[in-house]
Protein backbone atom coordinates (compact mmCIF):
# COMPACT_ATOMS: atom_id res chain seq x y z
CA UNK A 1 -6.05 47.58 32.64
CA UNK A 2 -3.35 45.20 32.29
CA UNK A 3 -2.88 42.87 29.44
CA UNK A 4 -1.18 39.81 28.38
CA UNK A 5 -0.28 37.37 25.82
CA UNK A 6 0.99 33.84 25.68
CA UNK A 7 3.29 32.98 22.82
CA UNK A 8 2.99 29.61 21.30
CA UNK A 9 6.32 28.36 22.53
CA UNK A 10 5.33 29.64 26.14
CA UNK A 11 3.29 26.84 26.19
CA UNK A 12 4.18 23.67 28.15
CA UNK A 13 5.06 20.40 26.37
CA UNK A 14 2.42 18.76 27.59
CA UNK A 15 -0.30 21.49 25.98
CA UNK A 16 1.80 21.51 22.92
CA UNK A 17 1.54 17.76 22.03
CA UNK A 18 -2.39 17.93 22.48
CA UNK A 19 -2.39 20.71 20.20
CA UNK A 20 -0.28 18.58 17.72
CA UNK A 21 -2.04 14.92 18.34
CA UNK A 22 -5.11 17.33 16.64
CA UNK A 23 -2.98 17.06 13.19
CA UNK A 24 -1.94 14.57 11.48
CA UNK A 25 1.67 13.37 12.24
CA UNK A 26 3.27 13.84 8.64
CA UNK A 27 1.74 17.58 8.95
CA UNK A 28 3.64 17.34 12.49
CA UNK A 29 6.89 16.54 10.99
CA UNK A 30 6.41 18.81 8.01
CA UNK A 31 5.54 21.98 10.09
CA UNK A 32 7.90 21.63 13.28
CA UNK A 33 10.91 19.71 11.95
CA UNK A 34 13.89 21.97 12.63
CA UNK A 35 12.44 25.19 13.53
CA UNK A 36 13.95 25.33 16.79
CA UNK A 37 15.75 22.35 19.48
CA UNK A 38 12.99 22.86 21.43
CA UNK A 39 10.30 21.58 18.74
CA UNK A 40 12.54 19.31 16.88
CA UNK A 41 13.04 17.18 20.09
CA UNK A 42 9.02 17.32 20.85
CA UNK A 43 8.83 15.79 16.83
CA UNK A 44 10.86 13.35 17.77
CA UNK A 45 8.37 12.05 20.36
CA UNK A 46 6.98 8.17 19.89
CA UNK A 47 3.61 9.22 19.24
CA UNK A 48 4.95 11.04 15.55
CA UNK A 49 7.66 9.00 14.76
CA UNK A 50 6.63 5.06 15.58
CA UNK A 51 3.49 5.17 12.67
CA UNK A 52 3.70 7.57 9.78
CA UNK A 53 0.69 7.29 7.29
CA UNK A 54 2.29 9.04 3.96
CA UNK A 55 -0.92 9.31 2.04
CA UNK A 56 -4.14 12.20 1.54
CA UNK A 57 -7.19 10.81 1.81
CA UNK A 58 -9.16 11.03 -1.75
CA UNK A 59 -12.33 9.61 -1.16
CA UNK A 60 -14.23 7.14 0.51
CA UNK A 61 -12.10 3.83 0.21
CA UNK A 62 -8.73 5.94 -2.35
CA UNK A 63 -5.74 7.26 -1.29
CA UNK A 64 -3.41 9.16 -2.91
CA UNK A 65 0.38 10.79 -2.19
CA UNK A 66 1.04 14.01 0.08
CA UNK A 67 2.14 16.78 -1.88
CA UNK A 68 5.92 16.76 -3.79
CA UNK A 69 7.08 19.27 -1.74
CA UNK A 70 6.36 17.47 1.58
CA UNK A 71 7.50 14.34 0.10
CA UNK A 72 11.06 15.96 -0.99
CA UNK A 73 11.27 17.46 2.47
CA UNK A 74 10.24 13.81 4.03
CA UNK A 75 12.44 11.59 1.98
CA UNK A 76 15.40 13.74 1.91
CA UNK A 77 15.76 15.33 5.74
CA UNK A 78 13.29 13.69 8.14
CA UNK A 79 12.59 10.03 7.17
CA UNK A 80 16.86 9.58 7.74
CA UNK A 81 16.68 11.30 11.06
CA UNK A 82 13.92 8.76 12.33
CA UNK A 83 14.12 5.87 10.64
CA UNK A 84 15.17 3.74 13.66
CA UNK A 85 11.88 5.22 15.48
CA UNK A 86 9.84 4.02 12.53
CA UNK A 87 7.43 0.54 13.23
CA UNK A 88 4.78 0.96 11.01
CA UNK A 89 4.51 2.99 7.22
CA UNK A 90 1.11 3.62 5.24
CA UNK A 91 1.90 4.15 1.70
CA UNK A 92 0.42 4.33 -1.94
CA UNK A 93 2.05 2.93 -5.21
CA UNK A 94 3.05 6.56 -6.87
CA UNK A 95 5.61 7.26 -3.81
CA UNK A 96 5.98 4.14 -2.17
CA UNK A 97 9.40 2.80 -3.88
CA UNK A 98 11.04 6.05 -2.62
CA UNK A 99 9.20 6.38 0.77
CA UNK A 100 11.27 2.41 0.67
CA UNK A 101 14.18 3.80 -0.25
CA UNK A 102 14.78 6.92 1.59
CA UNK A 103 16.44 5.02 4.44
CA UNK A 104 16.88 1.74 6.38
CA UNK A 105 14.06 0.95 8.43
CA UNK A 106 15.35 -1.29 10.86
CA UNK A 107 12.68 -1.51 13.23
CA UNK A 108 9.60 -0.95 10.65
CA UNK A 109 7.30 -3.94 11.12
CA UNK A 110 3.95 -2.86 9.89
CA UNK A 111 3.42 -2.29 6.46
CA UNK A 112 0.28 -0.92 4.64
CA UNK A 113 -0.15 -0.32 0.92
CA UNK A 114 -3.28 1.66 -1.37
CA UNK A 115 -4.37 0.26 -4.08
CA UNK A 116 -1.81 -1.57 -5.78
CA UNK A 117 -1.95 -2.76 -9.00
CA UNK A 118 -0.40 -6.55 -9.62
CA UNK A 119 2.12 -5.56 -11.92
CA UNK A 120 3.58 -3.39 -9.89
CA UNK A 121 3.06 -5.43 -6.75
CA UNK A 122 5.08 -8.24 -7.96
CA UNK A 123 8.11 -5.47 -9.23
CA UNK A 124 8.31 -5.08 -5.49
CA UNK A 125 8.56 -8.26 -4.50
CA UNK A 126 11.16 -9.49 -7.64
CA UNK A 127 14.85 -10.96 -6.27
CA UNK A 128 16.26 -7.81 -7.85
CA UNK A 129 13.91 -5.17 -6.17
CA UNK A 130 15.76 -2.30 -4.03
CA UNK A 131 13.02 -2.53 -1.32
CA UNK A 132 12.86 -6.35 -1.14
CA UNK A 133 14.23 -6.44 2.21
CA UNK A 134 11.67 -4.12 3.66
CA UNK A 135 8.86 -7.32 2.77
CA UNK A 136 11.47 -10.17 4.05
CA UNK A 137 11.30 -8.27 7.61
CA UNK A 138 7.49 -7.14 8.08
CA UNK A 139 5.60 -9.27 10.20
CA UNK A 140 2.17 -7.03 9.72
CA UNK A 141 0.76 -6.23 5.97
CA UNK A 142 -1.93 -4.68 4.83
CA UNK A 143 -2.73 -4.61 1.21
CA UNK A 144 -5.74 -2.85 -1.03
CA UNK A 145 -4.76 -4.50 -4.27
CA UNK A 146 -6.45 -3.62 -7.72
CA UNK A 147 -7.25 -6.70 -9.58
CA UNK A 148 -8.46 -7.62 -13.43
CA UNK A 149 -9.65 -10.08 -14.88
CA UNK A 150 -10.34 -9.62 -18.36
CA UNK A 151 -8.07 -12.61 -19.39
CA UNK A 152 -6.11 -15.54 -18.87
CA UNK A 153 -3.01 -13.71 -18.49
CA UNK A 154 -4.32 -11.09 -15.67
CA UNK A 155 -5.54 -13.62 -13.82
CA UNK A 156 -2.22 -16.05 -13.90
CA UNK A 157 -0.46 -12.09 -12.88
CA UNK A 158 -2.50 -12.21 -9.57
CA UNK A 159 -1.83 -16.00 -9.14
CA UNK A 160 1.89 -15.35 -9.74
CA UNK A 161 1.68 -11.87 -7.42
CA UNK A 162 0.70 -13.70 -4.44
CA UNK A 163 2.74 -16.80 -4.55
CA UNK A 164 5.23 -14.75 -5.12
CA UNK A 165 4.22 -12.68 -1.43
CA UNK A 166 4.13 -15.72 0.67
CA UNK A 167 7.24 -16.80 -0.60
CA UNK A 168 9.09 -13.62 0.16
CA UNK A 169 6.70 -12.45 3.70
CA UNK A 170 7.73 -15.68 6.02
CA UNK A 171 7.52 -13.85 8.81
CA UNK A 172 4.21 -12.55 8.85
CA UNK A 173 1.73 -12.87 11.38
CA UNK A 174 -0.93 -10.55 10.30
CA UNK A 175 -1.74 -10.53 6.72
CA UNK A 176 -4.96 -8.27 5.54
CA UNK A 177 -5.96 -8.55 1.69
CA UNK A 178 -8.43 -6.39 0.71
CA UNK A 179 -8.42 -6.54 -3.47
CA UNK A 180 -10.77 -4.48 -5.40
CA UNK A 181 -11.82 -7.03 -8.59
CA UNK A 182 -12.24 -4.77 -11.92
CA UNK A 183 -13.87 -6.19 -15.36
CA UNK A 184 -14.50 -9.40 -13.60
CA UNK A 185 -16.39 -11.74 -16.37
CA UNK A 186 -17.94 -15.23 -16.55
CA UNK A 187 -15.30 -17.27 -16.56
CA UNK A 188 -14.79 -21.45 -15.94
CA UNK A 189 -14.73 -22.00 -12.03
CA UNK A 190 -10.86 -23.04 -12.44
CA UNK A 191 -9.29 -19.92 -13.86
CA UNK A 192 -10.24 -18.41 -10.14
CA UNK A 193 -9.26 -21.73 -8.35
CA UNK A 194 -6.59 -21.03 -5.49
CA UNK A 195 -3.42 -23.78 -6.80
CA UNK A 196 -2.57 -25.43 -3.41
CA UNK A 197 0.45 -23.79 -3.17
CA UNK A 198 -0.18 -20.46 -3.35
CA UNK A 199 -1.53 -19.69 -0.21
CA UNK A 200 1.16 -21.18 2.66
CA UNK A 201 2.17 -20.35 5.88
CA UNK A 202 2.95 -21.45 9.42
CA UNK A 203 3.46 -18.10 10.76
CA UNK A 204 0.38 -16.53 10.00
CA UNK A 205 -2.02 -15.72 13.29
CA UNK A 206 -4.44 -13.48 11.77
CA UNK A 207 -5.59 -13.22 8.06
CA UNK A 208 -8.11 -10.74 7.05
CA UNK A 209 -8.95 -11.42 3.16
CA UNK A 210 -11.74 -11.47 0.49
CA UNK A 211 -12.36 -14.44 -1.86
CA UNK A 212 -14.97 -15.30 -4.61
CA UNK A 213 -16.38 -18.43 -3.58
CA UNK A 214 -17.00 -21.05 -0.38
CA UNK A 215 -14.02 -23.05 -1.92
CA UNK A 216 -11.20 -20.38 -1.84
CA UNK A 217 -12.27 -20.01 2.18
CA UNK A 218 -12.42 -24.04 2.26
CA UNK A 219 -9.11 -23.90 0.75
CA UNK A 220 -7.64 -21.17 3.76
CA UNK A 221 -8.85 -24.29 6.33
CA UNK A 222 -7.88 -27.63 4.91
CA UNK A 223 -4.41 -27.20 6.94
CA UNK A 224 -2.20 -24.74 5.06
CA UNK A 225 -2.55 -22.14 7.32
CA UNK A 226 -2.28 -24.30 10.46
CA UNK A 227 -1.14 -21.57 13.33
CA UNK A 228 -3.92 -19.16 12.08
CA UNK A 229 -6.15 -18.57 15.19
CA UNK A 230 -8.14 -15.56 13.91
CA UNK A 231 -9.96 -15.67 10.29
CA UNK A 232 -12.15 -12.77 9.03
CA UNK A 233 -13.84 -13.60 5.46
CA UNK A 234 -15.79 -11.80 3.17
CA UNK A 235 -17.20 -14.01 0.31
CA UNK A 236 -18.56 -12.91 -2.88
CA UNK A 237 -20.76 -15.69 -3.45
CA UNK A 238 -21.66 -19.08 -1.86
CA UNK A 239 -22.73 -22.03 -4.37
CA UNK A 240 -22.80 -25.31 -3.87
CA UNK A 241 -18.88 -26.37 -2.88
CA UNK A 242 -16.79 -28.30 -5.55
CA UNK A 243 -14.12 -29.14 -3.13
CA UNK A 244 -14.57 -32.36 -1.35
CA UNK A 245 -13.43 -31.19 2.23
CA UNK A 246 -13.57 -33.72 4.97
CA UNK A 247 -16.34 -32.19 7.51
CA UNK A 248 -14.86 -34.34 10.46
CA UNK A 249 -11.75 -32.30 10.08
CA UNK A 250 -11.51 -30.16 12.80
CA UNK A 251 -9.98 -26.56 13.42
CA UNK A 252 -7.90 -26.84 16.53
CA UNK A 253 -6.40 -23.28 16.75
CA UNK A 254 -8.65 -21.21 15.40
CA UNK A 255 -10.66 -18.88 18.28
CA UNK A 256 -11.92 -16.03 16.03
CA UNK A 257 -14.10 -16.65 12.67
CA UNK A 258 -15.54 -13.74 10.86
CA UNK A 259 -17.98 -14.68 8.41
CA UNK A 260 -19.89 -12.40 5.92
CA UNK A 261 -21.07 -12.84 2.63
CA UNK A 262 -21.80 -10.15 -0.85
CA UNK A 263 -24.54 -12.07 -1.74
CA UNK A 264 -27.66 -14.10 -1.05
CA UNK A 265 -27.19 -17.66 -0.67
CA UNK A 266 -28.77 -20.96 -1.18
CA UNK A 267 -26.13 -23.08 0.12
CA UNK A 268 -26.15 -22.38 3.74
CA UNK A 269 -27.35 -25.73 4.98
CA UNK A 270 -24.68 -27.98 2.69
CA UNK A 271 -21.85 -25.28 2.75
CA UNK A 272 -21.82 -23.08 6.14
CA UNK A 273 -22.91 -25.04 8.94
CA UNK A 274 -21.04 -28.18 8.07
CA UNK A 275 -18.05 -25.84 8.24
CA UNK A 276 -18.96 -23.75 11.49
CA UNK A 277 -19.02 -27.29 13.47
CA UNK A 278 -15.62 -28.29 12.53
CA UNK A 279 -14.62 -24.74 15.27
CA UNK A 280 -15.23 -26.26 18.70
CA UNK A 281 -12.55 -24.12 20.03
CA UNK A 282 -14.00 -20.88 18.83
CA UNK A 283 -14.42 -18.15 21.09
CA UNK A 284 -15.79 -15.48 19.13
CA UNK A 285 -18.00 -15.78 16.48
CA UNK A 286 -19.36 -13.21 13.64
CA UNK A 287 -21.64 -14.28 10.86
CA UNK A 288 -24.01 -11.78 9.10
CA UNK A 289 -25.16 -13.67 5.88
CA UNK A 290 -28.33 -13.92 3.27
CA UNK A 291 -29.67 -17.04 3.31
CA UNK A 292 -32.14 -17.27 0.39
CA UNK A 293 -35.02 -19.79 -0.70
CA UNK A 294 -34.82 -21.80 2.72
CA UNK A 295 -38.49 -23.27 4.03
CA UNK A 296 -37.33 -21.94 7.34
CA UNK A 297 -36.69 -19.24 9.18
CA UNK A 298 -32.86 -19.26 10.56
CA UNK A 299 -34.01 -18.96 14.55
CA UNK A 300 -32.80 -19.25 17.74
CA UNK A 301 -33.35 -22.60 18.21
CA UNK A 302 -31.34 -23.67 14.89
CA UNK A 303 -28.43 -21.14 15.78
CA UNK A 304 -28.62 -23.25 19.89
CA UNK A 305 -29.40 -26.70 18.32
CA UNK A 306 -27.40 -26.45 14.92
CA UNK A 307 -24.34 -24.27 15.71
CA UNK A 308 -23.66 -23.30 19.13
CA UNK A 309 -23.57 -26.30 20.82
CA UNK A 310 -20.69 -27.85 18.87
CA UNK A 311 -18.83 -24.55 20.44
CA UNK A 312 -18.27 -25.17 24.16
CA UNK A 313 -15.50 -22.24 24.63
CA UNK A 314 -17.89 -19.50 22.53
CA UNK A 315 -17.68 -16.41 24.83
CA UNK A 316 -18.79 -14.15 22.07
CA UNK A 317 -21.52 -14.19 19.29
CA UNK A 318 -22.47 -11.27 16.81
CA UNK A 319 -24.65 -11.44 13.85
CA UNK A 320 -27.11 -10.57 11.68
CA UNK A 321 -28.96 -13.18 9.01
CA UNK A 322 -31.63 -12.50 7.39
CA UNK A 323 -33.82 -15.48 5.60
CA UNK A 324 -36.10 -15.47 2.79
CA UNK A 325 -38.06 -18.78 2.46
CA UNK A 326 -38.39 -18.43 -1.20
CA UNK A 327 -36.62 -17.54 -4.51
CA UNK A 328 -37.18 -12.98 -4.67
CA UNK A 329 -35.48 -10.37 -6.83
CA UNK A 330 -32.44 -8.83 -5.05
CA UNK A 331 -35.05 -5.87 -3.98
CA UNK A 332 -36.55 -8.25 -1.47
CA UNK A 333 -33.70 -7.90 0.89
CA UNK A 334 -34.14 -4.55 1.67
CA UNK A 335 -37.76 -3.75 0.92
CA UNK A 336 -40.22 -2.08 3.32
CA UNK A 337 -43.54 -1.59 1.46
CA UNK A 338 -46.12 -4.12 0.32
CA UNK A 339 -45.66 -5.69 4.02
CA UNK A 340 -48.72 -7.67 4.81
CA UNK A 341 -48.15 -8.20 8.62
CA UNK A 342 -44.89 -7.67 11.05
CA UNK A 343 -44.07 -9.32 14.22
CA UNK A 344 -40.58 -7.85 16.54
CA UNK A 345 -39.95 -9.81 19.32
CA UNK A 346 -37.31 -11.58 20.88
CA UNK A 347 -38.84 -14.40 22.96
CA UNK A 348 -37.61 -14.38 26.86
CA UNK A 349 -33.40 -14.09 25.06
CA UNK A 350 -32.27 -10.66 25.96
CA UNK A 351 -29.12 -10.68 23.74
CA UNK A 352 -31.23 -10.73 19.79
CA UNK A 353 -33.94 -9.42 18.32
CA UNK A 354 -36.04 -10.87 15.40
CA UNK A 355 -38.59 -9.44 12.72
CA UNK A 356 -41.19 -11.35 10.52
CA UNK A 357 -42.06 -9.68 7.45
CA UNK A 358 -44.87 -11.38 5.13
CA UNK A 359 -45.02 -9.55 2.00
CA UNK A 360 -48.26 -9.35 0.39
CA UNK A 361 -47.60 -12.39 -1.91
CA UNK A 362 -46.83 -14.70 1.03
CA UNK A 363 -43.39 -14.69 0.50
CA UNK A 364 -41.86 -14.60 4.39
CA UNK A 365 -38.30 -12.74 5.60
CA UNK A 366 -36.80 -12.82 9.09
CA UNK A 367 -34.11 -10.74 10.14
CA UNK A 368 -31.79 -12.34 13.64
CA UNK A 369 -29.60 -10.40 14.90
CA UNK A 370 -27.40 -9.47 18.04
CA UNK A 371 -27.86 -6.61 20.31
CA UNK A 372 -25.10 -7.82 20.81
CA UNK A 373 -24.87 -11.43 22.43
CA UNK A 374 -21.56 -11.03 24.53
CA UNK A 375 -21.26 -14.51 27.59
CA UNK A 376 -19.69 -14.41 30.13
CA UNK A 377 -17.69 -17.64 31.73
């Protein structure tokens, strides 16, 4: 009986790139990188070399660096080799600076950075900082920042952190904040208050970020941001607005809006749908939001009536809002006993579904939401 075996390098390129698109591309680099010609030129190939993401995965939502032995190897043999290939870099605070300043990376134009602290954050970004250039050339960041806020000072550090980015990033076009608030406490409305010239840009398309209140996201539409066309906010709380924002003041360029809020609110007559009918040029549309203590139930109708018709381009519409008609413990969001009577249906609409609860106490919830609703022109 004959017998035979395939060596690993008898392979064909083809089979040996599927076999490495199954790990990740800095274990790529690490394993392959100068063992032969033969695998050094298949590491070299666009799909390892144009997006590098330098970090383990520690949990959920953390990150934390690859090992000192890989990084030594990276910094000092690789990274120089392929830094022209390089667009886009994932990196975390403890080896970021000399990820930065292993080489020139002329072509990198993606940049995304775990959980980074302020005070370090704003080293980076400092006139005298060895990786400043890297930040003047990006046109795509991604940040997970760690804030406090257990005084005055931290919070004027953040303040002074992101003026500091838009005055250095002027050639963004993507920006994603994502910041992580620790030891948050009760303080005056005005400590948190955005100045007006923090947040500026006229290169900006799409901004991802997360604020505290309906007046940091009025703040990101009153005109300061005037090329953005896609906005995707996550708000911690909506109270009644401070800001006097002039309703009739429309939002020419934006397409995309991405609305979702942390927590229930009161406000979404006075606060949310004033501001959803200044985008009649919005083409997709996202809201999934807790609407507490309203008389009545967020419908159809209201969405048609209220909303959608001051939207003539929408192609696109995906949510989920759930209404309470009176004032409940946080519990009452999610509860499923002591349910009196339940009604599903979703009239003669195919694209949502809807489902009356009535609690035992008479206290009503509906939940609306998308299957989803996608129209066609």
């Amino acid at each position: 009986m004959n017998s035979s075996t395939v060596h690993f390098l008898d392979l064909p390129d083809e089979m040996l790139i599927e076999i490495f698109n199954k790990l990740s591309t800095v274990d790529v680099l690490n394993s392959i990188w100068g063992v032969n010609q033969r695998l050094g030129r298949l590491a070299r190939d666009a799909r390892f070399t144009h997006s590098l993401d330098l970090t383990t995965k520690q949990s959920y939502d953390e990150r934390c660096s690859i090992s000192d032995v890989m990084l030594d190897r990276l910094c000092s043999h690789i990274l120089p080799q392929i830094h022209d290939k390089i667009k886009s870099l994932f990196v975390e605070p403890s080896s970021m600076q000399r990820i930065l300043r292993a080489c020139a990376y002329p072509n990198l134009h993606r940049l995304t950075l775990s959980s980074i602290e302020s005070k370090d954050f704003i080293k980076y970004l400092s006139d005298n900082s060895p990786v400043l250039r890297i930040f003047k050339q990006i046109t795509d960041l991604k940040i997970s920042t760690i804030e406090y806020y257990n005084n005055r000072s931290q919070i004027h550090l953040n303040t002074k952190t992101y003026t500091r980015l838009f005055s250095v990033c002027q050639r963004l076009a993507h920006l994603k904040i994502n910041g992580k608030r620790l030891r948050s406490y009760s303080l005056l409305p005005e400590e948190y208050a955005l100045p007006l010239t923090m947040c500026l840009s006229s290169t900006i398309i799409k901004l991802e970020v997360n604020v505290r209140t309906i007046d940091d996201c009025l703040r990101l539409l009153d005109g300061r941001f005037n090329q953005t066309k896609i906005l995707n906010v996550i708000i911690d709380s909506i109270d009644t607005p401070l800001l006097n924002i002039n309703s009739q003041y429309i939002l020419p360029n934006l397409t995309t809006f991405f609305l979702t809020t942390r927590n229930p609110t009161e406000e979404y007559d006075n606060a949310i749908v004033p501001l959803l009918r200044r985008m009649e040029n919005l083409e997709t549309l996202m809201l999934f939001l807790l609407v507490g203590n309203r008389p009545k139930f967020i419908d159809d109708v209201h969405l048609s009536e209220e909303i959608l018709i001051h939207m003539p381009r929408l192609e696109k519409f995906i949510f989920n809002i759930t209404t309470i008609d009176d004032v409940v413990e946080i519990d009452y969001w999610l509860k499923t006993d002591d349910i009196e009577e339940a009604w599903i249906f979703n009239d003669v609409l195919p694209y949502f579904q809807c489902r009356i609860d009535i609690f035992k106490n008479g206290i009503g919830r509906c939940r609306l939401c998308s299957i989803p609703f996608i129209e066609s022109s």
